[in-house]
Protein backbone atom coordinates (compact mmCIF):
# COMPACT_ATOMS: atom_id res chain seq x y z
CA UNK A 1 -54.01 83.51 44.16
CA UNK A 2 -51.47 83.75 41.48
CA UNK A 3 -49.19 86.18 43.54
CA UNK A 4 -49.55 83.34 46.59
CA UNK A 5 -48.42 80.66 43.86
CA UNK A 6 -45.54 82.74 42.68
CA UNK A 7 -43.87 83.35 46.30
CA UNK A 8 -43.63 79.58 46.85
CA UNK A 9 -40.88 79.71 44.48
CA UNK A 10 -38.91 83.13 46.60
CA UNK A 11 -40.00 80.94 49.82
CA UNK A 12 -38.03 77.77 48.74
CA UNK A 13 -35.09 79.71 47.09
CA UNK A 14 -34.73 81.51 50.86
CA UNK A 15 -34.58 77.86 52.53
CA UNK A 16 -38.09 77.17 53.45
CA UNK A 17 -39.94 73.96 53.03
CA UNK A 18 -43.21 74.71 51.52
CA UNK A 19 -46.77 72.44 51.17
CA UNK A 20 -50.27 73.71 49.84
CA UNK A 21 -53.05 73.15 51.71
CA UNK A 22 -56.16 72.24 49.96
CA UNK A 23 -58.59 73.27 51.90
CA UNK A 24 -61.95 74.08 52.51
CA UNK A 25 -63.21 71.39 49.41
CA UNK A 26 -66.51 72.26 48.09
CA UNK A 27 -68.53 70.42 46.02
CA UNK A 28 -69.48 72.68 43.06
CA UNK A 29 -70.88 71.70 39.81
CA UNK A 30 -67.07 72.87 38.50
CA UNK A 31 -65.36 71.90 41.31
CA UNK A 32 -62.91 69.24 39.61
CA UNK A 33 -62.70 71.76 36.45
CA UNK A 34 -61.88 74.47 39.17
CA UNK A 35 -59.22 72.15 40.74
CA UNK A 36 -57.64 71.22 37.32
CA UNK A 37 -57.14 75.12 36.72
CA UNK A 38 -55.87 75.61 40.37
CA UNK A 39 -53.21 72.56 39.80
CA UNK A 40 -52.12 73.72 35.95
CA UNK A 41 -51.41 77.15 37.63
CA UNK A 42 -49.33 76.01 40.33
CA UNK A 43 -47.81 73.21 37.66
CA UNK A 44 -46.82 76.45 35.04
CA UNK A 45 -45.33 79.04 38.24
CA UNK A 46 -42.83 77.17 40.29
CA UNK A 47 -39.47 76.50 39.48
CA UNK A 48 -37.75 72.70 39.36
CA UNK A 49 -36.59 73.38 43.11
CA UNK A 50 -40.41 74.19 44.02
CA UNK A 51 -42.06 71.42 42.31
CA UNK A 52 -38.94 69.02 44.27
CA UNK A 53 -40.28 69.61 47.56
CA UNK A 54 -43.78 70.03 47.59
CA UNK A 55 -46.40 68.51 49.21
CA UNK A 56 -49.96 69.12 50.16
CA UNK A 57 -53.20 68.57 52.47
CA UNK A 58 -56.19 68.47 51.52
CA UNK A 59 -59.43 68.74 53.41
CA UNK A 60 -62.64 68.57 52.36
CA UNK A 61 -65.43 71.02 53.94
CA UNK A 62 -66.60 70.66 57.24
CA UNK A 63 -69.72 72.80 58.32
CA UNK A 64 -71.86 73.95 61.37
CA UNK A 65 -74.70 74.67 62.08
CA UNK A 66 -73.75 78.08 64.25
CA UNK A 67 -71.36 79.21 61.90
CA UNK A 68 -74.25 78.67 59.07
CA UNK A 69 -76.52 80.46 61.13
CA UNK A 70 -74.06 83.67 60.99
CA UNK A 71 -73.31 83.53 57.04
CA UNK A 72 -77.18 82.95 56.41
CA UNK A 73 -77.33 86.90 57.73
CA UNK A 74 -73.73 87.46 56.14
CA UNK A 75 -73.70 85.78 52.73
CA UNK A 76 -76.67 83.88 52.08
CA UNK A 77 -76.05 82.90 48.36
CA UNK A 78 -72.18 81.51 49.70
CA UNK A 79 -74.46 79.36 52.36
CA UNK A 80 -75.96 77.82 49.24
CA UNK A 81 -72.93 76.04 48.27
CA UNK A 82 -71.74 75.19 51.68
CA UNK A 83 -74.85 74.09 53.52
CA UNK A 84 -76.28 71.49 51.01
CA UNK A 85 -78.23 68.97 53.97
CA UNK A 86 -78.70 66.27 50.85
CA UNK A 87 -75.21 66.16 50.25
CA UNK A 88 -74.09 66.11 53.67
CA UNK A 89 -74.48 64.30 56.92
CA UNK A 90 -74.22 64.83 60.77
CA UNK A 91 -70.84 64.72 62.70
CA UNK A 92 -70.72 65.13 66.26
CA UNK A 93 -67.42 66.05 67.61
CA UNK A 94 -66.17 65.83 70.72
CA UNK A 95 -67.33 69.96 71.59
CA UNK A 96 -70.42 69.23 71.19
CA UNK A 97 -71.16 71.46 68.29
CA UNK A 98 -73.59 69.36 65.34
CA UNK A 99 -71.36 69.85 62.18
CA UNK A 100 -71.89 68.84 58.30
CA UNK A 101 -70.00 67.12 56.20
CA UNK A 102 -70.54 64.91 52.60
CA UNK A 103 -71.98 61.82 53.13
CA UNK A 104 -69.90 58.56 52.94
CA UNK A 105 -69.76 57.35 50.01
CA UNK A 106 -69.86 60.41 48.10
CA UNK A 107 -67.20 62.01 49.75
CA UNK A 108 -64.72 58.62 49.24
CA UNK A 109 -64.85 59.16 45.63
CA UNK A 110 -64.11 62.59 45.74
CA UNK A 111 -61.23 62.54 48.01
CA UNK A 112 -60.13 59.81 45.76
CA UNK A 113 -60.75 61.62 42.24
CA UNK A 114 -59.19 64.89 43.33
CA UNK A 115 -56.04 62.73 44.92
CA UNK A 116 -56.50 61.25 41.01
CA UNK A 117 -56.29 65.04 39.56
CA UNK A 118 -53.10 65.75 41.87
CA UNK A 119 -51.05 63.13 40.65
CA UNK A 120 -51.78 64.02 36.88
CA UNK A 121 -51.75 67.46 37.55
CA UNK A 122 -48.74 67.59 39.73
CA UNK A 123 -47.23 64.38 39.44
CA UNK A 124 -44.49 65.25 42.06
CA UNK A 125 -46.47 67.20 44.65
CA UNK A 126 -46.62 64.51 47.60
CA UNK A 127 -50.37 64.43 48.88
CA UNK A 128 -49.83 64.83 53.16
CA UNK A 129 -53.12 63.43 53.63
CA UNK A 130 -56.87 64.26 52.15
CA UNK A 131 -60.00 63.65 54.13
């Protein structure tokens, strides 16, 4: 991660715009703690230039039920944090597939206390969008 961090700031200096993307959001017990680290990281590696432009998306997870099907033989312990039926509810999408994803309310005040942590964090880092 910290080598990704660190070539934001070559990236920009060569003329590039450059976002993060926050993205797959899981709900750990540390998962704000984990962010915070994440964001003081980024905060402590990029230069003035970096930190000017930068913007993010981030995206909380979205699951389904094939795809947990294949990491239950794969990684079963991973499924443990990603498949978590109390904490999540039904989506259907337009394919057809039956997908997961946190229930509404919980996931509201996530979105809105990790969009919280950005702008302490990283004051200047635009937030794109977060769902």
């Amino acid at each position: 991660m910290a080598e990704r961090i660190a070539a934001i700031n070559d990236f920009v200096e060569a003329g590039y715009e450059v976002h993060v993307n926050f993205s797959p959001v899981i709900l750990t017990p540390t998962w704000l703690d984990d962010g915070a680290e994440l964001f003081d990281e980024i905060d402590a590696t990029l230069h003035p230039r970096a930190k000017a432009q930068l913007a993010c998306e981030v995206i909380f997870l979205t699951h389904n039920e094939s795809q947990h099907e294949v990491n239950l033989g794969w990684h079963p312990r991973g499924e443990e944090l990603l498949w978590t039926p109390a904490t999540q509810e039904q989506k259907h999408p337009q394919n057809g597939a039956i997908n997961v994803r946190y229930r509404h309310p919980s996931k509201a005040q996530s979105v809105a206390a990790l969009t919280a942590l950005i702008a302490e964090r990283l004051p200047y880092c635009r937030v794109r969008y977060a769902f």
